[in-house]
Protein backbone atom coordinates (compact mmCIF):
# COMPACT_ATOMS: atom_id res chain seq x y z
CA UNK A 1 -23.85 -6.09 16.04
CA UNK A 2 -21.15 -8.42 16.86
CA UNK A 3 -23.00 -11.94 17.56
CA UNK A 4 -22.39 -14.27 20.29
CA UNK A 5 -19.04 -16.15 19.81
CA UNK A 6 -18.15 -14.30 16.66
CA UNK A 7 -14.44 -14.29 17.68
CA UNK A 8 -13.93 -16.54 20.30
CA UNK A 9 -10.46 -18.17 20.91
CA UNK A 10 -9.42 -15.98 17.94
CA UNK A 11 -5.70 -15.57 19.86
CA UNK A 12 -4.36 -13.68 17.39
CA UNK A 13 -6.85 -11.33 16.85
CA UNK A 14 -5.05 -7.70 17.74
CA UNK A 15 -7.53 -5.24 16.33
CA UNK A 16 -10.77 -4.58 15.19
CA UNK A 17 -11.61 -1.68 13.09
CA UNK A 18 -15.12 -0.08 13.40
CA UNK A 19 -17.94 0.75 16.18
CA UNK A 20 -20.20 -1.93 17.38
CA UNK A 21 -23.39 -1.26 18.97
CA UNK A 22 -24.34 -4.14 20.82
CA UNK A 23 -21.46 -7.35 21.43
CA UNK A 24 -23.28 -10.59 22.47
CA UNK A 25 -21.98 -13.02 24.82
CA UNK A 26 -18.66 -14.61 24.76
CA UNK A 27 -18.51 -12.76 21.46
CA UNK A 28 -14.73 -11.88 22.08
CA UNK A 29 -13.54 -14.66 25.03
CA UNK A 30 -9.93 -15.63 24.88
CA UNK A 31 -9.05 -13.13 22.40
CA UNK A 32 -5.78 -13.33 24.42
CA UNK A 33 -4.07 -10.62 21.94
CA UNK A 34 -6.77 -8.19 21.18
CA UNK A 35 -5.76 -4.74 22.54
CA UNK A 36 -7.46 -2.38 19.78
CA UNK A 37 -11.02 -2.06 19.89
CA UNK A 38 -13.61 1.23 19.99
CA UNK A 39 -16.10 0.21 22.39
CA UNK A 40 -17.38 3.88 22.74
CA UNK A 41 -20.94 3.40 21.36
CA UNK A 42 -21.61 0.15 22.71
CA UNK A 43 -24.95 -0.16 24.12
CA UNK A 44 -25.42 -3.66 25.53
CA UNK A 45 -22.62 -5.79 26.45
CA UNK A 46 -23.47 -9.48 26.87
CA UNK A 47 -22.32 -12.06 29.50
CA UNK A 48 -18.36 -13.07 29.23
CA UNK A 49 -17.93 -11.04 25.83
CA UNK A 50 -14.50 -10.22 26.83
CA UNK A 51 -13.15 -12.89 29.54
CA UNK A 52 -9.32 -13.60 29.34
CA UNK A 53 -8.97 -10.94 26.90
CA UNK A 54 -5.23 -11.12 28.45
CA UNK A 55 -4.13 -7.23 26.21
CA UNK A 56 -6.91 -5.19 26.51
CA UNK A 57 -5.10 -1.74 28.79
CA UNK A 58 -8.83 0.16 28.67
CA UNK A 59 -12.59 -0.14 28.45
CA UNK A 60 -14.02 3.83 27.27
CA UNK A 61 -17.36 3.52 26.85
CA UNK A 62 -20.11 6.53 26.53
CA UNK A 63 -23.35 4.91 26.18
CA UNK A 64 -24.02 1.32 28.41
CA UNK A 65 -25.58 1.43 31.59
CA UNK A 66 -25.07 -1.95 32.57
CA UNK A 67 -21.89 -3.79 32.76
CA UNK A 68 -22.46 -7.01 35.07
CA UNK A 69 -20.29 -10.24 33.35
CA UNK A 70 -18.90 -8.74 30.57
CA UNK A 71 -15.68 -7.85 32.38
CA UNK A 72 -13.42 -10.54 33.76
CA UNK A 73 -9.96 -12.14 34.35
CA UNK A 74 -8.30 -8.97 32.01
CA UNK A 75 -5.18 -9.50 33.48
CA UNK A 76 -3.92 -6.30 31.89
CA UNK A 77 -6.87 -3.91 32.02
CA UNK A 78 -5.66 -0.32 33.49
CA UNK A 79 -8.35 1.87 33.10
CA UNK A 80 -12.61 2.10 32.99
CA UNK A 81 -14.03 4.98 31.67
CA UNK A 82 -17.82 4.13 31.71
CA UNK A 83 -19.28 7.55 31.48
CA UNK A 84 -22.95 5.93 31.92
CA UNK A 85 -22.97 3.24 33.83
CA UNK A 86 -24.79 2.15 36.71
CA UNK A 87 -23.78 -1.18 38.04
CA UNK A 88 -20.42 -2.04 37.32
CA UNK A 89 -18.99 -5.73 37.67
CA UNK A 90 -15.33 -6.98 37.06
CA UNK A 91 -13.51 -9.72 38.38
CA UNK A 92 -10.18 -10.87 37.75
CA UNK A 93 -8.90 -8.18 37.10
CA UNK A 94 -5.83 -6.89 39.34
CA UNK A 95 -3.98 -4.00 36.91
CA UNK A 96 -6.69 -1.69 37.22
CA UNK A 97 -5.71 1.79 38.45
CA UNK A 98 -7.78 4.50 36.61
CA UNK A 99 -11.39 4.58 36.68
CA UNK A 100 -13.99 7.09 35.72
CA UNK A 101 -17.66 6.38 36.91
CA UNK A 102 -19.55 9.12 36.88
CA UNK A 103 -22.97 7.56 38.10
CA UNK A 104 -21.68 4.70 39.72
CA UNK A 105 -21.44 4.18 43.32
CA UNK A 106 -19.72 1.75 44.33
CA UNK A 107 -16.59 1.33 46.85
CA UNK A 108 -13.08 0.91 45.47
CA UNK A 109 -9.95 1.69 47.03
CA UNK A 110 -6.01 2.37 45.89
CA UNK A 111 -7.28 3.76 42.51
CA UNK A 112 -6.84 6.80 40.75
CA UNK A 113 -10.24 8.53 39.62
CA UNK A 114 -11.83 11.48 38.42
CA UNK A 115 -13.23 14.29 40.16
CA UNK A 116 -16.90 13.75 37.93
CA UNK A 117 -16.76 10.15 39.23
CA UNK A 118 -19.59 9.44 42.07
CA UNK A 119 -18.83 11.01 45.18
CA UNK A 120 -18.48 7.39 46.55
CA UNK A 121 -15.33 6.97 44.60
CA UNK A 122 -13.61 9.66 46.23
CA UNK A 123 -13.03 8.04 48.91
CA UNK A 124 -9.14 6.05 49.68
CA UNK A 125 -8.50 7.18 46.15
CA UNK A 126 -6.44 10.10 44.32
CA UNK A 127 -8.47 12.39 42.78
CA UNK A 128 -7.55 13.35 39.04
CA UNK A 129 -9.11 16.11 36.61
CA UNK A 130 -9.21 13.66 33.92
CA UNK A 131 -7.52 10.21 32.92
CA UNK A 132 -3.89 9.81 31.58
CA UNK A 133 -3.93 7.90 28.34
CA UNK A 134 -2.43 4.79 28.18
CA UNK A 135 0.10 3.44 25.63
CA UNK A 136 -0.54 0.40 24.25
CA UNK A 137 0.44 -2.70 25.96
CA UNK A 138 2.69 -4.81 23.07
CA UNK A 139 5.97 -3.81 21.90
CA UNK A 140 5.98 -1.17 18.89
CA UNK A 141 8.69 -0.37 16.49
CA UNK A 142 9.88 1.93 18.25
CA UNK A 143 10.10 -0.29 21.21
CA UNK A 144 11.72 -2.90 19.81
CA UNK A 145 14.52 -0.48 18.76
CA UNK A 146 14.80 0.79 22.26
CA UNK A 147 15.10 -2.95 23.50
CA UNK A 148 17.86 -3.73 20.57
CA UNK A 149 20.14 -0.90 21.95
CA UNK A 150 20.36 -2.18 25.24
CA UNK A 151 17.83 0.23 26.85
CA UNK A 152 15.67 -2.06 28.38
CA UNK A 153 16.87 -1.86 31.64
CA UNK A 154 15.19 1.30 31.75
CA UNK A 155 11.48 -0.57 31.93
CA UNK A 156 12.56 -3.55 34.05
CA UNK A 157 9.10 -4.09 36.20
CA UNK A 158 10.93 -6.59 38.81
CA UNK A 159 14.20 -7.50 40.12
CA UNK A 160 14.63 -11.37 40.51
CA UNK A 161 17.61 -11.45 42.49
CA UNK A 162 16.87 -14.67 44.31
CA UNK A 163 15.59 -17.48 42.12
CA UNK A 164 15.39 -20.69 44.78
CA UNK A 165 13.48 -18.53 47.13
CA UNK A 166 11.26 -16.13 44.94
CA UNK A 167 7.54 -15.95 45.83
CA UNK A 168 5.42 -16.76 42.54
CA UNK A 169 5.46 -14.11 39.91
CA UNK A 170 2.55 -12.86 37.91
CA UNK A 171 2.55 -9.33 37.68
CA UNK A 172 6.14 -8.17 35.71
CA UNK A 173 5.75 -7.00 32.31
CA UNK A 174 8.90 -7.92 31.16
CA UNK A 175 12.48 -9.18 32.60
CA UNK A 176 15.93 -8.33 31.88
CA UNK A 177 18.39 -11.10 33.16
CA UNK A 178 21.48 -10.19 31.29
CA UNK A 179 23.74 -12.77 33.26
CA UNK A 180 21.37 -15.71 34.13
CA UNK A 181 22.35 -19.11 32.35
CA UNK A 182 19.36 -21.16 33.42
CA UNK A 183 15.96 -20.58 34.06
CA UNK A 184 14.43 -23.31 36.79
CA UNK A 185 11.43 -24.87 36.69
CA UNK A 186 8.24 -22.85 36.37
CA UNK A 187 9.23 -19.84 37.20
CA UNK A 188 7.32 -17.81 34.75
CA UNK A 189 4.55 -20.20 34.52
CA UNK A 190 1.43 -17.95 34.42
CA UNK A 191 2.86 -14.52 34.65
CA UNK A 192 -0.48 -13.37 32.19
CA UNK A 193 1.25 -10.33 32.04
CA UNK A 194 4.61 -11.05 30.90
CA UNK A 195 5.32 -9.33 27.14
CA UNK A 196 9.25 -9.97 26.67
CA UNK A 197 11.99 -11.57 27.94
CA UNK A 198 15.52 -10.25 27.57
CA UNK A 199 17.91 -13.45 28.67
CA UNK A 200 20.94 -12.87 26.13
CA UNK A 201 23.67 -15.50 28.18
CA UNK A 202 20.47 -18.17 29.01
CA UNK A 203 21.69 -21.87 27.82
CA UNK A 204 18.79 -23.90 29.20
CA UNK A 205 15.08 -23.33 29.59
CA UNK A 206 13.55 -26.09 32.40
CA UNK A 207 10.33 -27.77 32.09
CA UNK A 208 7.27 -25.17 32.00
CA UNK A 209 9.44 -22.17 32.75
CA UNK A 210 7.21 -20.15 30.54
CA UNK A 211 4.00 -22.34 29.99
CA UNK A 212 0.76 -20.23 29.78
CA UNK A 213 2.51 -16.82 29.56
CA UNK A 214 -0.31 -15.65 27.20
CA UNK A 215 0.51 -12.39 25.79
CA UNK A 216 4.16 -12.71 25.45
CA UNK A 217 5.65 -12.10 22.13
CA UNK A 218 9.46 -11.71 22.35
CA UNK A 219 12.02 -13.95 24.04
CA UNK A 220 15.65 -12.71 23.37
CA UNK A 221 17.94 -15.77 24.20
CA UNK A 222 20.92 -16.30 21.68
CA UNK A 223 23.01 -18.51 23.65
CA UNK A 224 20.12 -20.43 24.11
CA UNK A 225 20.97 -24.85 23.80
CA UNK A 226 18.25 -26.54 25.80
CA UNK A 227 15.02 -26.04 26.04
CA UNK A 228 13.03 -28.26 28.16
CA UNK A 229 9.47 -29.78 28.12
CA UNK A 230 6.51 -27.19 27.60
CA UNK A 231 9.35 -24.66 28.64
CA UNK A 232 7.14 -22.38 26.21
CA UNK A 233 3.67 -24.59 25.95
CA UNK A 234 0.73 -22.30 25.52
CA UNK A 235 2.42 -18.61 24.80
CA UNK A 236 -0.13 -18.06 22.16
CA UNK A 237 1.06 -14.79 21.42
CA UNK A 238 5.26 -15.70 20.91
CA UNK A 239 6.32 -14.40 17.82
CA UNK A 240 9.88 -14.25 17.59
CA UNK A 241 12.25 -16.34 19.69
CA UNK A 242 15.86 -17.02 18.51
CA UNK A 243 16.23 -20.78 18.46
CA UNK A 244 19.37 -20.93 15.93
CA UNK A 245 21.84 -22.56 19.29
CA UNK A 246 19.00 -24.42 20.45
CA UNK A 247 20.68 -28.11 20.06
CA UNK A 248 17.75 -30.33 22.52
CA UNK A 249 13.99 -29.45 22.08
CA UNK A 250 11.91 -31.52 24.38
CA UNK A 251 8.52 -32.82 24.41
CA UNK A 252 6.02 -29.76 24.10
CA UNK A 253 8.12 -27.41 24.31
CA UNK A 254 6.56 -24.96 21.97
CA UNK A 255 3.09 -26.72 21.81
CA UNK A 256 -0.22 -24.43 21.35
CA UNK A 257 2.48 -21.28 20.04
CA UNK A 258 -0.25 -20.42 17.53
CA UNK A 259 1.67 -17.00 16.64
CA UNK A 260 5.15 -18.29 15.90
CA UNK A 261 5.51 -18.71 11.95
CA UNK A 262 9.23 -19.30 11.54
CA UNK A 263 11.47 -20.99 13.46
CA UNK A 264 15.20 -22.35 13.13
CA UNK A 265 16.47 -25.05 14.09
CA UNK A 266 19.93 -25.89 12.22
CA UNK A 267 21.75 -27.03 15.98
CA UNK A 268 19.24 -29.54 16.97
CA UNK A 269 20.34 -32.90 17.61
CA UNK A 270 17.57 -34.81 19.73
């Protein structure tokens, strides 16, 4: 069993290896980063055991008929396979688009679900055989290579063409600006979504432009020189970031980054 609060606020936490049987309340809360996890022979599922778990793509689970709390603000979730449940409750929780709820009824619409799934499910939704499986939601190897080579711009989520004007954005998965020297003020703030940002020619970061972007992990800025207060307060999950041309680092600016572990700073001056 995996007690209440065992890993809570563990941001870092990617994957756990094994198959619980029972996961108490808030027992995985604000495990912003944790994306790998069998929850297949789960049987009970307490209250808020995985609120703002900001990674976590998919819940399959084969065994739990009750699932009322347990689900909420995953940002990224995609896809609910709960192949005994009865009353199913999630909140917060705007990516998914693949269910499978075999004795469920309940009314959803937009979504994509399988033809065992109640009868009440069929309705407004596309009708599938069985679910796709989902890659997972960080950047691999692999990836990473793909980005290096200048391939990116295949997986651009969202064109920003107009910055003063741009309705807030929370959804993108990543951005590609390859000719953008500044980033204003907040424009990223709370995109819970956002994995990597590809802004080779960007000079100067303003205040909060990337504040609470939980789950991203890559920020590709050589040219970057100034980075602005809390420009990246709060991206628990940021991992790499160049800052070797970073000459001004204001207040904050990388406050609460609990993943970074080396940084360079050989151009600052204030």
């Amino acid at each position: 069993n995996v007690q209440g609060s065992s890993f809570k606020r563990c941001t870092s936490l990617k994957r756990l290896i094994g198959k619980p049987e029972n996961i108490s309340t808030s027992a995985f809360t604000s495990c912003l980063a944790l994306n790998i996890i069998d929850l297949t022979s789960v049987q009970k599922f307490g209250s808020n055991c995985f609120e703002f778990c900001k990674s976590l793509s998919q819940i399959v689970n084969n065994e739990a008929v009750e699932f009322k709390g347990c689900i909420s603000k995953c940002s990224n979730l995609q896809l609910l396979d709960l192949e005994n449940a009865v009353q199913v409750n999630f909140q917060g929780c705007p990516s998914i688009k693949y269910v499978n709820l075999p004795c469920c009824a309940m009314k959803l619409q937009n979504l994509t679900v399988t033809r065992q799934s109640h009868l009440s499910l069929h309705v407004d939704n596309t009708i599938v055989e069985q679910l796709p499986k989902l890659d997972l939601q960080y950047l691999t190897k692999q990836d990473l290579a793909i980005y290096q080579e200048g391939e990116i711009r295949n997986r651009i989520y969202s064109m920003l063409p107009q910055w003063q004007n741009m309705e807030p954005v929370t959804h993108i998965k990543g951005i590609v600006l390859k000719n953008v020297l500044e980033i204003p003020r907040a424009t990223f703030k709370n995109c819970e979504q956002l994995l990597f940002a590809y802004i080779p020619k960007c000079e100067r970061i303003q205040n909060s432009a990337f504040q609470s972007c939980f789950v991203l992990k890559k920020v590709h800025c050589k040219a970057l020189k100034l980075v602005e207060e809390r420009s990246f307060s709060t991206c628990v999950s940021l991992a790499s970031i160049n800052t070797e041309s970073i000459t001004t680092l204001s207040t904050s600016s990388f406050s609460f980054c609990h993943c970074l572990s080396s940084v360079t700073l050989s151009g600052v001056k204030q």
